[in-house]
C-alpha atoms as a PDB file:
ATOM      1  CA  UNK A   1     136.602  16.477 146.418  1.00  0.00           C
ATOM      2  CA  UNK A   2     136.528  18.460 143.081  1.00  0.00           C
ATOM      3  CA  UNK A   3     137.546  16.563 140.221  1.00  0.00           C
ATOM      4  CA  UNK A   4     140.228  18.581 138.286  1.00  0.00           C
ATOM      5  CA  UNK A   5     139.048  19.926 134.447  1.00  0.00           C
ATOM      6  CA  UNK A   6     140.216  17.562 132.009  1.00  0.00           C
ATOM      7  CA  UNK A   7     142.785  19.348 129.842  1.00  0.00           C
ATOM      8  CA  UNK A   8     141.403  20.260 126.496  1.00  0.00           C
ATOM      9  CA  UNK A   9     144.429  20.481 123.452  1.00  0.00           C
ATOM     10  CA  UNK A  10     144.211  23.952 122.801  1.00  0.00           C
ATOM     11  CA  UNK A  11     146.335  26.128 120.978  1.00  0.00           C
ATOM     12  CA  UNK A  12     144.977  29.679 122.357  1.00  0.00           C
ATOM     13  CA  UNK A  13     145.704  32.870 120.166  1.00  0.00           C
ATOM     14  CA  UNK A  14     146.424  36.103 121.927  1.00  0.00           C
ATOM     15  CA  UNK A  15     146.096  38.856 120.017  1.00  0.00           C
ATOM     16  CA  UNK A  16     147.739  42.083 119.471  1.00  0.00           C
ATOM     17  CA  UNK A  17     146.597  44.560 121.551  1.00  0.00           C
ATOM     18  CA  UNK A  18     145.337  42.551 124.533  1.00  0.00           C
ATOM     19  CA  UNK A  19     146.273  43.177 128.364  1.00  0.00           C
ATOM     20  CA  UNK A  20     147.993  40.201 129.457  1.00  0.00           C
ATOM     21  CA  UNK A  21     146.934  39.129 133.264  1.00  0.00           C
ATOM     22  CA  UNK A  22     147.525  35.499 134.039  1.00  0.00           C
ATOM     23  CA  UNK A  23     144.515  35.958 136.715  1.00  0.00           C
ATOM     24  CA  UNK A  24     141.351  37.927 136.968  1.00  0.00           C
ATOM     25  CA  UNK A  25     139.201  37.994 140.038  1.00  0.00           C
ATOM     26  CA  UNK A  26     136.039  39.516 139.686  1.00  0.00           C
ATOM     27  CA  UNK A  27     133.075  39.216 142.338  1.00  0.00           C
ATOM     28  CA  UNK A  28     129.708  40.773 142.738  1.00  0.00           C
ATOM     29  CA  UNK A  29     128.886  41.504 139.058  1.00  0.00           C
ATOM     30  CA  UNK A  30     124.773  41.504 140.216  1.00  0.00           C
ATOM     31  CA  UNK A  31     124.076  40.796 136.351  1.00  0.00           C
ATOM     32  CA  UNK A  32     120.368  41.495 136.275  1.00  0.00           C
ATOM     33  CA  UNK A  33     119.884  44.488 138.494  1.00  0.00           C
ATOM     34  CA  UNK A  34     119.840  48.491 136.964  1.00  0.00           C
ATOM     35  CA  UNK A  35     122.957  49.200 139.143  1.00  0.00           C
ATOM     36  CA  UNK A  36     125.226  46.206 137.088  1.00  0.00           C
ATOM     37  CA  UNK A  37     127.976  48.294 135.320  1.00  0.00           C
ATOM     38  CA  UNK A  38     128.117  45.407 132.299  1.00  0.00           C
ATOM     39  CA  UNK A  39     129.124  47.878 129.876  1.00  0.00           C
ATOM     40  CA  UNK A  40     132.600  49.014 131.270  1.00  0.00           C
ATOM     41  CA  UNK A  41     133.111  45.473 132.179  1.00  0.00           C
ATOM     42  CA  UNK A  42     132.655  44.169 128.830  1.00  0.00           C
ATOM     43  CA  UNK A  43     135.221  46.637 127.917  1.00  0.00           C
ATOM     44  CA  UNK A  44     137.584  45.351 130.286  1.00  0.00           C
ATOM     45  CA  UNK A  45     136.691  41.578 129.108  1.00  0.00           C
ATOM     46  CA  UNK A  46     137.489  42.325 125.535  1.00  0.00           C
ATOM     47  CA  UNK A  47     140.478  44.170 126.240  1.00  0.00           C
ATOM     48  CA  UNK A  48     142.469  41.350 128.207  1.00  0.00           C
ATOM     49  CA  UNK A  49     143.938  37.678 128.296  1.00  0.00           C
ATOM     50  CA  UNK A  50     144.195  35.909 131.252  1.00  0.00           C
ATOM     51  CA  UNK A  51     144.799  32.477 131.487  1.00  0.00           C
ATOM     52  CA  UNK A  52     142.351  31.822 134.369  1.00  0.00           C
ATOM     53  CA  UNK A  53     138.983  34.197 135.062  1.00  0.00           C
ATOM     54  CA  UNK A  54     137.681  33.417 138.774  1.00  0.00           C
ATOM     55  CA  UNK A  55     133.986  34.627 139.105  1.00  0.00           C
ATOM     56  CA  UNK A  56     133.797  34.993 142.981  1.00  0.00           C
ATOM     57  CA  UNK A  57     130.085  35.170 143.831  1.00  0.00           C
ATOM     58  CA  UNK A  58     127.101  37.233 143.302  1.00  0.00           C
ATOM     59  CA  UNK A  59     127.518  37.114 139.691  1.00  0.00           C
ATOM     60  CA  UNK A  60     124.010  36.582 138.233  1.00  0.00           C
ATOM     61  CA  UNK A  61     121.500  38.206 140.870  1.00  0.00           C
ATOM     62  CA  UNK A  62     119.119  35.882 141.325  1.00  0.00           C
ATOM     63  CA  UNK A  63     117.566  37.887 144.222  1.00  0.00           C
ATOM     64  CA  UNK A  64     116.354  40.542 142.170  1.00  0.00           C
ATOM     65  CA  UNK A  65     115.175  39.088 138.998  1.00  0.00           C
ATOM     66  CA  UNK A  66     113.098  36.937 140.805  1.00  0.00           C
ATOM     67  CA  UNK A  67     111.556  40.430 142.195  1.00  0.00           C
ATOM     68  CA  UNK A  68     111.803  42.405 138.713  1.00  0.00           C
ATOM     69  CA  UNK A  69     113.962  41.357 135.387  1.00  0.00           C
ATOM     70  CA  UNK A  70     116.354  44.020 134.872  1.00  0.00           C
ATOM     71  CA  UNK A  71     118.465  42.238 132.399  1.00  0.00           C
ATOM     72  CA  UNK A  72     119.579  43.773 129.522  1.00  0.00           C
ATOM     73  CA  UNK A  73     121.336  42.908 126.275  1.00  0.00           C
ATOM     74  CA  UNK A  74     124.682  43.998 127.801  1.00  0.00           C
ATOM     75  CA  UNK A  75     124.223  41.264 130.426  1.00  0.00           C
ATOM     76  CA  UNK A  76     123.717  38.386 128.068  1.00  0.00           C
ATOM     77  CA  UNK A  77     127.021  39.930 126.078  1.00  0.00           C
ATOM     78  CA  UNK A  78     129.072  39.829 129.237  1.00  0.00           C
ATOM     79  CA  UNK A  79     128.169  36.265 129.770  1.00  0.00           C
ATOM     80  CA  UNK A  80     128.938  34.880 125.955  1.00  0.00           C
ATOM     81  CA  UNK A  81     131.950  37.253 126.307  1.00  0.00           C
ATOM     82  CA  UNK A  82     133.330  35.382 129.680  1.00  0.00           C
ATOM     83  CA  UNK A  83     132.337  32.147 127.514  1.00  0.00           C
ATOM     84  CA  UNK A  84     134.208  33.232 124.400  1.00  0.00           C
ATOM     85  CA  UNK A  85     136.856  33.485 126.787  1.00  0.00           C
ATOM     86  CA  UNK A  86     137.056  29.774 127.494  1.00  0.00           C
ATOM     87  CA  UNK A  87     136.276  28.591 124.000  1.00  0.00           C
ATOM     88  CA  UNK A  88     138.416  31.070 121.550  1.00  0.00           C
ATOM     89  CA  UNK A  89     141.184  32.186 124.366  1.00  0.00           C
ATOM     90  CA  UNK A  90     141.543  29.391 126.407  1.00  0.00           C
ATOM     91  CA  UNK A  91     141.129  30.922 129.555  1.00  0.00           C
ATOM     92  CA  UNK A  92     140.407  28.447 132.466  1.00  0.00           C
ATOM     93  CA  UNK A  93     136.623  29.848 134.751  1.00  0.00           C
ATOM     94  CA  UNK A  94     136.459  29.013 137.826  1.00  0.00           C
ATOM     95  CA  UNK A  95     133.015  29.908 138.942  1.00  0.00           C
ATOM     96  CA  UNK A  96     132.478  29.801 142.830  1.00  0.00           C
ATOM     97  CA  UNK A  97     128.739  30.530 143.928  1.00  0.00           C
ATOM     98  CA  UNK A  98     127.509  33.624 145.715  1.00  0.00           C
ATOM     99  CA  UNK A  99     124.206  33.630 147.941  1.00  0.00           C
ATOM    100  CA  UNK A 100     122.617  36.190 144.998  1.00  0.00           C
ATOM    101  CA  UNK A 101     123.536  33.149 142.786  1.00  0.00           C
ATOM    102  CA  UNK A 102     123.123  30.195 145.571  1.00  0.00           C
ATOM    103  CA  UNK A 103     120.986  28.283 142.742  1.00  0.00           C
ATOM    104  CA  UNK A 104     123.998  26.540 141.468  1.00  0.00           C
ATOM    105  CA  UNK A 105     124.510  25.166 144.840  1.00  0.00           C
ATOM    106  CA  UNK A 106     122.437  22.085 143.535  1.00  0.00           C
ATOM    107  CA  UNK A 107     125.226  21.747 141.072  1.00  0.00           C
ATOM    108  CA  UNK A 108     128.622  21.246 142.778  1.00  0.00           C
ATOM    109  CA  UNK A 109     131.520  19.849 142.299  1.00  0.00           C
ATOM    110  CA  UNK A 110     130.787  20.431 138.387  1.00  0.00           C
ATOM    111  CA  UNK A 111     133.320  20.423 136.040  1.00  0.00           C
ATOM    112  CA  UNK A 112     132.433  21.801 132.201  1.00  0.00           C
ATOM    113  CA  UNK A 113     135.101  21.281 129.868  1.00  0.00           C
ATOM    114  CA  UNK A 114     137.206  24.556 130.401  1.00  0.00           C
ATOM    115  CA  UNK A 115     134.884  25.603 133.366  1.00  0.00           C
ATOM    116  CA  UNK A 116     134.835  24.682 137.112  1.00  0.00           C
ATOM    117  CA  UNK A 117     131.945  25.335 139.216  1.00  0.00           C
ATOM    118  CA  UNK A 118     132.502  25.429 143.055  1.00  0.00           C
ATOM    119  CA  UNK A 119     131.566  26.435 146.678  1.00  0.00           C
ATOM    120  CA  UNK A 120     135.575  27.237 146.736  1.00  0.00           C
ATOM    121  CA  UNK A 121     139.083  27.097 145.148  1.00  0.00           C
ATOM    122  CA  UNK A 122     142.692  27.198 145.914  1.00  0.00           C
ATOM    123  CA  UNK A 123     144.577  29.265 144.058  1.00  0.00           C
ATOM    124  CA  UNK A 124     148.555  28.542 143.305  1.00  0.00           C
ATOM    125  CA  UNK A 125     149.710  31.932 142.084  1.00  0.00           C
ATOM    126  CA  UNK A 126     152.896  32.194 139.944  1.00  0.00           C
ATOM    127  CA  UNK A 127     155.193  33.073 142.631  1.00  0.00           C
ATOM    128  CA  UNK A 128     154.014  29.969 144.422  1.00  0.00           C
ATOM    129  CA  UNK A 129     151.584  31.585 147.101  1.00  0.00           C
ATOM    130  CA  UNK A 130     148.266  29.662 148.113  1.00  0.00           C
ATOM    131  CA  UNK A 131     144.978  31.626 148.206  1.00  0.00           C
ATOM    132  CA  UNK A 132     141.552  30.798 149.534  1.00  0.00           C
ATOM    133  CA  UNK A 133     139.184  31.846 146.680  1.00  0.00           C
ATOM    134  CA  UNK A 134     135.825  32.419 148.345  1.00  0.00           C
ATOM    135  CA  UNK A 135     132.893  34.318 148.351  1.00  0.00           C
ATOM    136  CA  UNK A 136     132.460  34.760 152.032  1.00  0.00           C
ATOM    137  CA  UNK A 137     128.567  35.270 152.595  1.00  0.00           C
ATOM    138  CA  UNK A 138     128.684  31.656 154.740  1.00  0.00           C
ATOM    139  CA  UNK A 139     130.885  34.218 157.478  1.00  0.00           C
ATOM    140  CA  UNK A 140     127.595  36.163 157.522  1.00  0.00           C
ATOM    141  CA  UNK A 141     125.087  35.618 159.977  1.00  0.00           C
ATOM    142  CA  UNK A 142     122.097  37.491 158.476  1.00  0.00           C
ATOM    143  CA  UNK A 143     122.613  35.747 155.317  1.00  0.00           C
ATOM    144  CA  UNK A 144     122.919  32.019 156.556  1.00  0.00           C
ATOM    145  CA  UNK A 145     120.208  32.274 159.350  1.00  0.00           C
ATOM    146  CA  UNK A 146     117.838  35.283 158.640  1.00  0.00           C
ATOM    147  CA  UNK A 147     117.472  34.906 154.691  1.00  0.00           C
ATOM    148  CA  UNK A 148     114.375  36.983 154.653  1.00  0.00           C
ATOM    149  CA  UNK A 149     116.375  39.774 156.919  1.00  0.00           C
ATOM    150  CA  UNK A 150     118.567  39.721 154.098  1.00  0.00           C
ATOM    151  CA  UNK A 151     116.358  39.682 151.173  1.00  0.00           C
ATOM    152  CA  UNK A 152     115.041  43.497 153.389  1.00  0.00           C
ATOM    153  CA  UNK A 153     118.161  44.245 153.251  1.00  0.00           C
ATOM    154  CA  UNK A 154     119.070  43.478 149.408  1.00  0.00           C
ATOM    155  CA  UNK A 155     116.183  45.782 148.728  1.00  0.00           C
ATOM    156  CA  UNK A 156     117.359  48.980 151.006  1.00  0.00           C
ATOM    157  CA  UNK A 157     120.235  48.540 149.367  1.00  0.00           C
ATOM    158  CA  UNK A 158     118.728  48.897 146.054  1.00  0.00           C
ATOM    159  CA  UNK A 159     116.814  51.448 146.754  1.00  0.00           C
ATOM    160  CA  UNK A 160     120.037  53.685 148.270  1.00  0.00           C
ATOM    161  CA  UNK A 161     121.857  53.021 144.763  1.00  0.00           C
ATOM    162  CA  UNK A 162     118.452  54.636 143.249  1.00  0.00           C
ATOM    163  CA  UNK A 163     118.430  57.802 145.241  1.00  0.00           C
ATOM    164  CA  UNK A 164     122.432  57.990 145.039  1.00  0.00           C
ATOM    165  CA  UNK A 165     122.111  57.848 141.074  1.00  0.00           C
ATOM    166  CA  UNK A 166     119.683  60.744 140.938  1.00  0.00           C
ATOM    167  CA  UNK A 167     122.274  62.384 143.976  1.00  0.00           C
ATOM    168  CA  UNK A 168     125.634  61.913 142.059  1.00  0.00           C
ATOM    169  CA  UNK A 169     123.221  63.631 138.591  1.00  0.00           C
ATOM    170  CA  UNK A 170     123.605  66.459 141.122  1.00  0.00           C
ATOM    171  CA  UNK A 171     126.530  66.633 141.961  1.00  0.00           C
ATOM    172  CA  UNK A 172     127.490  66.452 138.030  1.00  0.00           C
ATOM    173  CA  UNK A 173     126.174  69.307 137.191  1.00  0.00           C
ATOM    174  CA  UNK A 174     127.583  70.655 140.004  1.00  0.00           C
ATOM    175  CA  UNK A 175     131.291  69.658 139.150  1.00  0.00           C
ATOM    176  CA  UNK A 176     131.397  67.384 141.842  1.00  0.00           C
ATOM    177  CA  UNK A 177     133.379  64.091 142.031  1.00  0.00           C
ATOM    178  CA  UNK A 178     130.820  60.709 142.200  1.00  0.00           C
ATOM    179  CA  UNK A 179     129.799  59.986 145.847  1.00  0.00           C
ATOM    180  CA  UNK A 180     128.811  56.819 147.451  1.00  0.00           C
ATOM    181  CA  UNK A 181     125.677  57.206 149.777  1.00  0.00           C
ATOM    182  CA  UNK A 182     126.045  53.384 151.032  1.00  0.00           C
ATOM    183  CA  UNK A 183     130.051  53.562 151.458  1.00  0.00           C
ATOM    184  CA  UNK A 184     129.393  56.461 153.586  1.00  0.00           C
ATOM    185  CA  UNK A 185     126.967  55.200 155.346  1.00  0.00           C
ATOM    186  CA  UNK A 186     128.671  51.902 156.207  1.00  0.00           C
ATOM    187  CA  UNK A 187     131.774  53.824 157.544  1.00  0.00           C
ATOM    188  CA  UNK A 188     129.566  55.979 160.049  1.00  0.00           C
ATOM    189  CA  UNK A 189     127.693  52.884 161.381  1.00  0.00           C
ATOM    190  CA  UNK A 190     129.433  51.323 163.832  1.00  0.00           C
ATOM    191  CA  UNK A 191     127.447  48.333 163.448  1.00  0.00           C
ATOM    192  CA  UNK A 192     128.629  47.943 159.880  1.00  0.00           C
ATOM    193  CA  UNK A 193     132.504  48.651 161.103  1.00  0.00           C
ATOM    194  CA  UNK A 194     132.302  45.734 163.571  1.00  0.00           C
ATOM    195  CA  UNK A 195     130.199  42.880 160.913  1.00  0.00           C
ATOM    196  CA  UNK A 196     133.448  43.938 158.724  1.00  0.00           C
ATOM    197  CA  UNK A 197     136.040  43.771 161.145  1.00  0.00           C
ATOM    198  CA  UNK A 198     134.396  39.951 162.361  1.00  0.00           C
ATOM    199  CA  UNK A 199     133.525  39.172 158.468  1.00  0.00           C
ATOM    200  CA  UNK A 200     137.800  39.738 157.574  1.00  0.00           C
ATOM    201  CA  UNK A 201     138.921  37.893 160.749  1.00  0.00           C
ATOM    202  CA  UNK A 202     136.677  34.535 160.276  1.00  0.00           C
ATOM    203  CA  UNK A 203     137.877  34.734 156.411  1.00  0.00           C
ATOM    204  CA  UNK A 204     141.459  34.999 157.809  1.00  0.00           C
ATOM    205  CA  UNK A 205     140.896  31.952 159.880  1.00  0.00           C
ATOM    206  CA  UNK A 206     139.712  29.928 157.552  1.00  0.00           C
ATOM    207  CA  UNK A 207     142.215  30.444 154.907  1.00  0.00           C
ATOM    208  CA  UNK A 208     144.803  29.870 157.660  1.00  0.00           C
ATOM    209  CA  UNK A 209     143.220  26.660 158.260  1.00  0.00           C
ATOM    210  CA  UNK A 210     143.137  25.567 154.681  1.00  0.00           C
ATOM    211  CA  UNK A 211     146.688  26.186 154.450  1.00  0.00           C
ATOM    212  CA  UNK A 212     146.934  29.281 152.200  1.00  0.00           C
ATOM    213  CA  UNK A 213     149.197  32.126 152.450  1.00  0.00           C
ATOM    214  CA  UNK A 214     146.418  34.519 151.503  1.00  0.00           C
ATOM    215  CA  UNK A 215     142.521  34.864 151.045  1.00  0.00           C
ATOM    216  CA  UNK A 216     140.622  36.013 147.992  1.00  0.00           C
ATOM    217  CA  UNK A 217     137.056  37.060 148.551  1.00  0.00           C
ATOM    218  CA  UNK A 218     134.167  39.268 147.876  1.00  0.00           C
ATOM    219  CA  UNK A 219     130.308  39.644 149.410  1.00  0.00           C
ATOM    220  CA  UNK A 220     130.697  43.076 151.257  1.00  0.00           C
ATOM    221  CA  UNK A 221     131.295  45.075 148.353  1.00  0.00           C
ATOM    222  CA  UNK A 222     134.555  46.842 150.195  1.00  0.00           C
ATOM    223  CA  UNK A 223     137.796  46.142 147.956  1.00  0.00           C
ATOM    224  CA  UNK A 224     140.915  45.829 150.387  1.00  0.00           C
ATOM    225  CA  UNK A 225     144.575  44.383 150.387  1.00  0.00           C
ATOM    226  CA  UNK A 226     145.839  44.200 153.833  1.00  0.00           C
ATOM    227  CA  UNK A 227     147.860  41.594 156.265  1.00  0.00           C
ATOM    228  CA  UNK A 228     145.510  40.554 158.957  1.00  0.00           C
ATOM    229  CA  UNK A 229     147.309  38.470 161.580  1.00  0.00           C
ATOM    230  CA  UNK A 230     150.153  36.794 159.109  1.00  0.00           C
ATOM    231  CA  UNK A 231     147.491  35.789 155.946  1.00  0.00           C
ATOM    232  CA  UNK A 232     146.970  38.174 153.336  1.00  0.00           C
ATOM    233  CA  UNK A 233     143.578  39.354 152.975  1.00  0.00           C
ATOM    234  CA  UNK A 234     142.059  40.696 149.650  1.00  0.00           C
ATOM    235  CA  UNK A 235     138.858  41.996 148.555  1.00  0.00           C
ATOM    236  CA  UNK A 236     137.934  42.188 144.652  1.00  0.00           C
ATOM    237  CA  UNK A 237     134.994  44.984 146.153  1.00  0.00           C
ATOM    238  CA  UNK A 238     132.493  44.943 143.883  1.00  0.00           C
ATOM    239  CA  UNK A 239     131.176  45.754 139.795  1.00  0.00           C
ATOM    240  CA  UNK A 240     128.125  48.193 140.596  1.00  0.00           C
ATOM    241  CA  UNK A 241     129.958  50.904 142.709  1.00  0.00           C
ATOM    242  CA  UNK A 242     133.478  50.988 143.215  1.00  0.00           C
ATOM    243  CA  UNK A 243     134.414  48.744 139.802  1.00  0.00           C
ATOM    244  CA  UNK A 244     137.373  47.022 141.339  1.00  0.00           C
ATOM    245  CA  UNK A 245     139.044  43.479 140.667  1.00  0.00           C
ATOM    246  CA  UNK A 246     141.885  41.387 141.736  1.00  0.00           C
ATOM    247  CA  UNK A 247     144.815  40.551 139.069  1.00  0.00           C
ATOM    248  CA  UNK A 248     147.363  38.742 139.367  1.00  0.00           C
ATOM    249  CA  UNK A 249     150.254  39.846 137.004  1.00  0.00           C
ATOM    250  CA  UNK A 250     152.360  37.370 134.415  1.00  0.00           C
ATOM    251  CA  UNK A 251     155.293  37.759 137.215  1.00  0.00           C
ATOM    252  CA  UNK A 252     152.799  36.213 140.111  1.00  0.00           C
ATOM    253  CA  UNK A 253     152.380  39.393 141.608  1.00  0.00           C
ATOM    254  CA  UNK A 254     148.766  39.840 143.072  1.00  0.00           C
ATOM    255  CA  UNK A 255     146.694  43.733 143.783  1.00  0.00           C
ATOM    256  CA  UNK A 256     143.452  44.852 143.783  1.00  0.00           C
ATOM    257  CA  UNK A 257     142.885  47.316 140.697  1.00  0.00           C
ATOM    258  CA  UNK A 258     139.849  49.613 139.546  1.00  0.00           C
ATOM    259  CA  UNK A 259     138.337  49.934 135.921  1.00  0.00           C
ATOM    260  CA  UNK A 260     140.247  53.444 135.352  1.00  0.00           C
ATOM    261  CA  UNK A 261     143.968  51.976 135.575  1.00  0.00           C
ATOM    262  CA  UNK A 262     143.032  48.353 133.577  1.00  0.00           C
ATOM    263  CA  UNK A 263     141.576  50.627 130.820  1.00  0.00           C
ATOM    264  CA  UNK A 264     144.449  52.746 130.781  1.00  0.00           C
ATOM    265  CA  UNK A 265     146.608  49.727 130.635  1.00  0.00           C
ATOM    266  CA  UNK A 266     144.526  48.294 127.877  1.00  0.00           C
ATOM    267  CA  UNK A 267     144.985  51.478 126.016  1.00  0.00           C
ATOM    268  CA  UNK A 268     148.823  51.298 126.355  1.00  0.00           C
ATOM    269  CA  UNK A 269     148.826  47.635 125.370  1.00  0.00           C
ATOM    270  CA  UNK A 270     146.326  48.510 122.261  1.00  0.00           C
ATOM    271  CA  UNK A 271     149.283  51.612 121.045  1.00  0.00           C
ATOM    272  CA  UNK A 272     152.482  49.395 121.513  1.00  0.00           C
ATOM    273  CA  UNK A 273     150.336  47.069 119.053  1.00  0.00           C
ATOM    274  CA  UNK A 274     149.588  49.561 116.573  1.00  0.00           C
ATOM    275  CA  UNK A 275     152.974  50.971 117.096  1.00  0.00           C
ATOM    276  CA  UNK A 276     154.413  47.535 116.175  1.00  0.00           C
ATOM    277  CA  UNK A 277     152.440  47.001 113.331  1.00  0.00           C
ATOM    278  CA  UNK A 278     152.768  50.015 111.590  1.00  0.00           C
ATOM    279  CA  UNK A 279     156.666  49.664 112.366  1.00  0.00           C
ATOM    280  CA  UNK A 280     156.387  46.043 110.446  1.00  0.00           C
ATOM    281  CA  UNK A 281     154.687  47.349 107.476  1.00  0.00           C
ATOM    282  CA  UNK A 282     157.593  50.141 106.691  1.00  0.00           C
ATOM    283  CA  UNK A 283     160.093  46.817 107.290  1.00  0.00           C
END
């Protein structure tokens, strides 16, 4: 049973110019590879309050640094950043573990002042819905029972993101729009189609089982918002391709969103603030 975060007395101050989200769900960050996108999400991170930050799995990519170290600077300042977070805004992590990040496995239930680590979590949005927050790799075969298939797999994987960055330099200088090698791929292969279809339906089940209205997860790198047999099913997608989150608005209201509308919404919120400052100055 997890132990609930003691409350720490905390008088968090949100400043001007700051997206206000009372939920972000982010999932497969893969912090330590080339392909991580930790620049645009550190934008994102500094440009928003929420009062709770779920990291859904697949955060730090254990996997690969244990084959190379790709981290980079940017990494380490998206992880003080998400800790910042906790300390200066007051936002509530709730870390839940990934298999590229199983290593905190050892550590649950763990509770960290303003941070929860844990294999999964319920969350009670504002307008009183129930959602399964998991990462969802236990619902996949390969990854439970074949580890070292996987590990093959992690590595083709890497490898397609390779040739598909020297592809989409291409089709730049072509005055193409970016295009995703592995997304395509995955939607001819009918294999792929049917783990997916099985990999939403077992998620469904479980959150149904649990009690929740809808499901929160990640894993499969395919962002989605859909009702699949009466529980609502959502998919934050991924940070190294598509760029997509879960947020759950101040009103309760839950969607999946990409990097291009939460930085033009943290643009807005950034010109009402300058907008209202320079109005107070003439007062």
């Amino acid at each position: 049973m997890i132990q609930p975060i003691s409350e720490v007395p905390t008088t968090p101050k949100i400043k001007r110019g700051k997206l206000r989200l009372r939920t972000l769900i982010l999932s497969d960050l893969h912090l330590g590879t080339k392909e991580a996108q930790a620049l645009p999400l550190l934008q994102i991170l500094r440009g928003i309050h929420c009062e709770k930050l779920i990291l859904n799995g697949d955060i730090i990519d254990l996997w690969s640094l244990q084959r190379k170290n790709n981290w980079l600077p940017a990494h380490t300042a998206v992880i003080r950043r998400i800790l910042k977070m906790a300390e200066k805004d007051g936002t509530r992590i709730v870390y839940l573990r990934g298999n590229h990040d199983d290593f905190i496995g050892r550590l649950l239930p763990l509770g960290l002042d303003r941070m929860e680590l844990a294999e999964e979590h319920i969350h009670h949005a504002g307008d009183g819905r129930r959602y399964l927050c998991i990462h969802g790799d236990a619902f996949d075969t390969v990854t439970t029972k074949m580890r070292w298939l996987a590990v093959i797999g992690d590595i083709s994987y890497q490898f397609l993101l390779e040739l598909n960055r020297t592809y989409n330099v291409w089709r730049r200088w072509r005055g193409k729009e970016y295009f995703s090698l592995s997304q395509a791929i995955k939607g001819k292969v009918k294999q792929a189609v049917s783990f997916i279809s099985s990999f939403e339906d077992h998620i469904r089940g479980l959150a149904a089982r649990r009690g929740c209205e809808g499901v929160m997860c990640g894993h499969i790198h395919k962002a989605e918002d859909r009702v699949i047999g009466g529980v609502r099913y959502l998919n934050s997608g991924d940070w190294v391709e598509s760029l997509t989150a879960i947020v759950e608005e101040m009103d309760g209201s839950v969607r999946v969103v990409d990097r291009v509308e939460l930085q033009s919404r943290i643009a807005t919120a950034q010109e009402q603030a300058a907008q209202e400052q320079a109005t107070q100055a003439l007062v």
